[in-house]
C-alpha atoms as a PDB file:
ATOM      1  CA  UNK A   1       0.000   0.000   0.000  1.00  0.00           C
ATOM      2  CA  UNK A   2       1.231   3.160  -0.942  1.00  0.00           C
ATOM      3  CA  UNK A   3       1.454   6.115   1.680  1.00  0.00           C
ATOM      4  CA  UNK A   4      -0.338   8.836   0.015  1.00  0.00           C
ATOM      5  CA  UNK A   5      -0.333  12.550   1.702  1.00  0.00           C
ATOM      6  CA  UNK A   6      -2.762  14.748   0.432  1.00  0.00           C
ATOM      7  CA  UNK A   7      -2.262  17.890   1.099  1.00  0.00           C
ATOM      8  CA  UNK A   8      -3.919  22.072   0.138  1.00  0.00           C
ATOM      9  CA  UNK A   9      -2.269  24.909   0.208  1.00  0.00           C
ATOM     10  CA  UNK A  10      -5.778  26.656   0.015  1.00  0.00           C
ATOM     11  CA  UNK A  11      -6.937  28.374   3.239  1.00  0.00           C
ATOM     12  CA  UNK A  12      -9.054  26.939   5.731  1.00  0.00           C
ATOM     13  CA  UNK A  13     -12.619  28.952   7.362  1.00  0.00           C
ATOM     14  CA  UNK A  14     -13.380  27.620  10.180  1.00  0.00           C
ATOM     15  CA  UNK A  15     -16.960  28.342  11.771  1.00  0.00           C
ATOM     16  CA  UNK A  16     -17.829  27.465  15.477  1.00  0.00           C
ATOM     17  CA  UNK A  17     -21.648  27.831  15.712  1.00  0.00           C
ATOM     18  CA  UNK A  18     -23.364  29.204  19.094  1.00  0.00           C
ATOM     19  CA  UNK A  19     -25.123  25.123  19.532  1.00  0.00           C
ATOM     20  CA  UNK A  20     -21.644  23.921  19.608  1.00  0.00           C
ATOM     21  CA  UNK A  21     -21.155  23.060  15.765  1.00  0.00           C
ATOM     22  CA  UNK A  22     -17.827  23.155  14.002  1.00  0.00           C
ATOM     23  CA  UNK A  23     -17.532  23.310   9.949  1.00  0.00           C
ATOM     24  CA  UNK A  24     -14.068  23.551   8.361  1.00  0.00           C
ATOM     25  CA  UNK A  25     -14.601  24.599   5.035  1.00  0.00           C
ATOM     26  CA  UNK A  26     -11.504  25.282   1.950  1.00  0.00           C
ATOM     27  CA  UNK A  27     -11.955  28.107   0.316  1.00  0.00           C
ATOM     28  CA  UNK A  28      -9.812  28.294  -3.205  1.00  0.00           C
ATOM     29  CA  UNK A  29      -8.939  32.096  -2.692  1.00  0.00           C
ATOM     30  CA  UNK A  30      -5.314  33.127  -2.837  1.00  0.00           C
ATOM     31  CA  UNK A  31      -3.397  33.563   0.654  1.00  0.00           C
ATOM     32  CA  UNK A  32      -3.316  37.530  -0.263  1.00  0.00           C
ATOM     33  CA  UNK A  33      -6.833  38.148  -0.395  1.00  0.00           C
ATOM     34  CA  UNK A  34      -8.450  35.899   1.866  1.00  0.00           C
ATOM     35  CA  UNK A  35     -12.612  35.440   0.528  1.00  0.00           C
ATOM     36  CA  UNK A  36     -14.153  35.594   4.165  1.00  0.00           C
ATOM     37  CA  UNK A  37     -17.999  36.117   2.879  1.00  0.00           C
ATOM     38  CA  UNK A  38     -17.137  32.715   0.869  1.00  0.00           C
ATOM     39  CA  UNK A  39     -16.578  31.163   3.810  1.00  0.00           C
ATOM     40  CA  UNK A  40     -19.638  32.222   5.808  1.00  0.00           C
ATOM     41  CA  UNK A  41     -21.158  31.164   3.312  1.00  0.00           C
ATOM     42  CA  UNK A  42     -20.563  27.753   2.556  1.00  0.00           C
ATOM     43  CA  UNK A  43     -20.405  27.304   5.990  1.00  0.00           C
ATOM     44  CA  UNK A  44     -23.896  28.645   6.480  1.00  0.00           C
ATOM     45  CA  UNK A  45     -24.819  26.009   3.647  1.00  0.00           C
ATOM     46  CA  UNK A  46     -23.166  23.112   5.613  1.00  0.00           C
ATOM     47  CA  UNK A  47     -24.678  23.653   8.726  1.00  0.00           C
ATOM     48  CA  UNK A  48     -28.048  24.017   7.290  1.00  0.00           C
ATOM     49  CA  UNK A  49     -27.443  20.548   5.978  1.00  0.00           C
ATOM     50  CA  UNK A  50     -25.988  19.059   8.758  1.00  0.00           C
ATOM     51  CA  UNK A  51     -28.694  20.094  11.117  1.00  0.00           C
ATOM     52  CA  UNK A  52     -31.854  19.684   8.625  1.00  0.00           C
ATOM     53  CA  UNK A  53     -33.074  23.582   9.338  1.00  0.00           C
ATOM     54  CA  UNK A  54     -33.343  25.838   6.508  1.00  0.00           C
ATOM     55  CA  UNK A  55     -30.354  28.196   6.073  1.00  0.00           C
ATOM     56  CA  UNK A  56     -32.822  31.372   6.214  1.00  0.00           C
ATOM     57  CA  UNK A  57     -34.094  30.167   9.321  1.00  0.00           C
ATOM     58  CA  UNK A  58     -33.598  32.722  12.246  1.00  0.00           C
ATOM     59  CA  UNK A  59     -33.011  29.387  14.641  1.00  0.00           C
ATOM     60  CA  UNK A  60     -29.980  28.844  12.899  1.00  0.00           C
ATOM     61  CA  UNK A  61     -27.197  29.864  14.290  1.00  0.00           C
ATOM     62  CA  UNK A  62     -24.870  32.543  13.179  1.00  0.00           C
ATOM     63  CA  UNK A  63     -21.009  31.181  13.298  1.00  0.00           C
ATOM     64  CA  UNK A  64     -18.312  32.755  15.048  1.00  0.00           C
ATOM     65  CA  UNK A  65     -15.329  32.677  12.156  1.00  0.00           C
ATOM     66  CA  UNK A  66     -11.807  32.399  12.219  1.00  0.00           C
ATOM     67  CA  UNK A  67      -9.699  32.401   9.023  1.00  0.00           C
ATOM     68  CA  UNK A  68      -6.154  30.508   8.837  1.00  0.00           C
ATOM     69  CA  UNK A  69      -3.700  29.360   6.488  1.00  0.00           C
END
């Protein structure tokens, strides 16, 4: 078996949501300009899809971001 690494030098957004939550979403932006709003964003999308509520919902929680390289 072969040891294959896989590894991104694309950022990281990480999202901790107020229930507790954590989505880790790569964001193809260069290290420069960092794309925060797509971040939100998709992480908005996961969690909506994770928890089953609908991502306009005003239950859902809003995250608390952090970006990182």
């Amino acid at each position: 078996m072969t040891d294959i690494r896989f590894t991104s030098r694309s950022p990281v957004f990480v999202a901790h949501f107020a229930d507790g939550e954590t989505t880790r979403m790569t964001v193809c932006t260069t290290l420069d300009k960092l794309d925060v709003g797509c971040g939100v964003r998709l992480s908005r999308h996961a969690y909506s899809s994770r928890t089953g509520l609908p991502r306009s919902s005003k239950r859902a929680s809003r995250p608390q971001a952090a970006a990182r390289s």
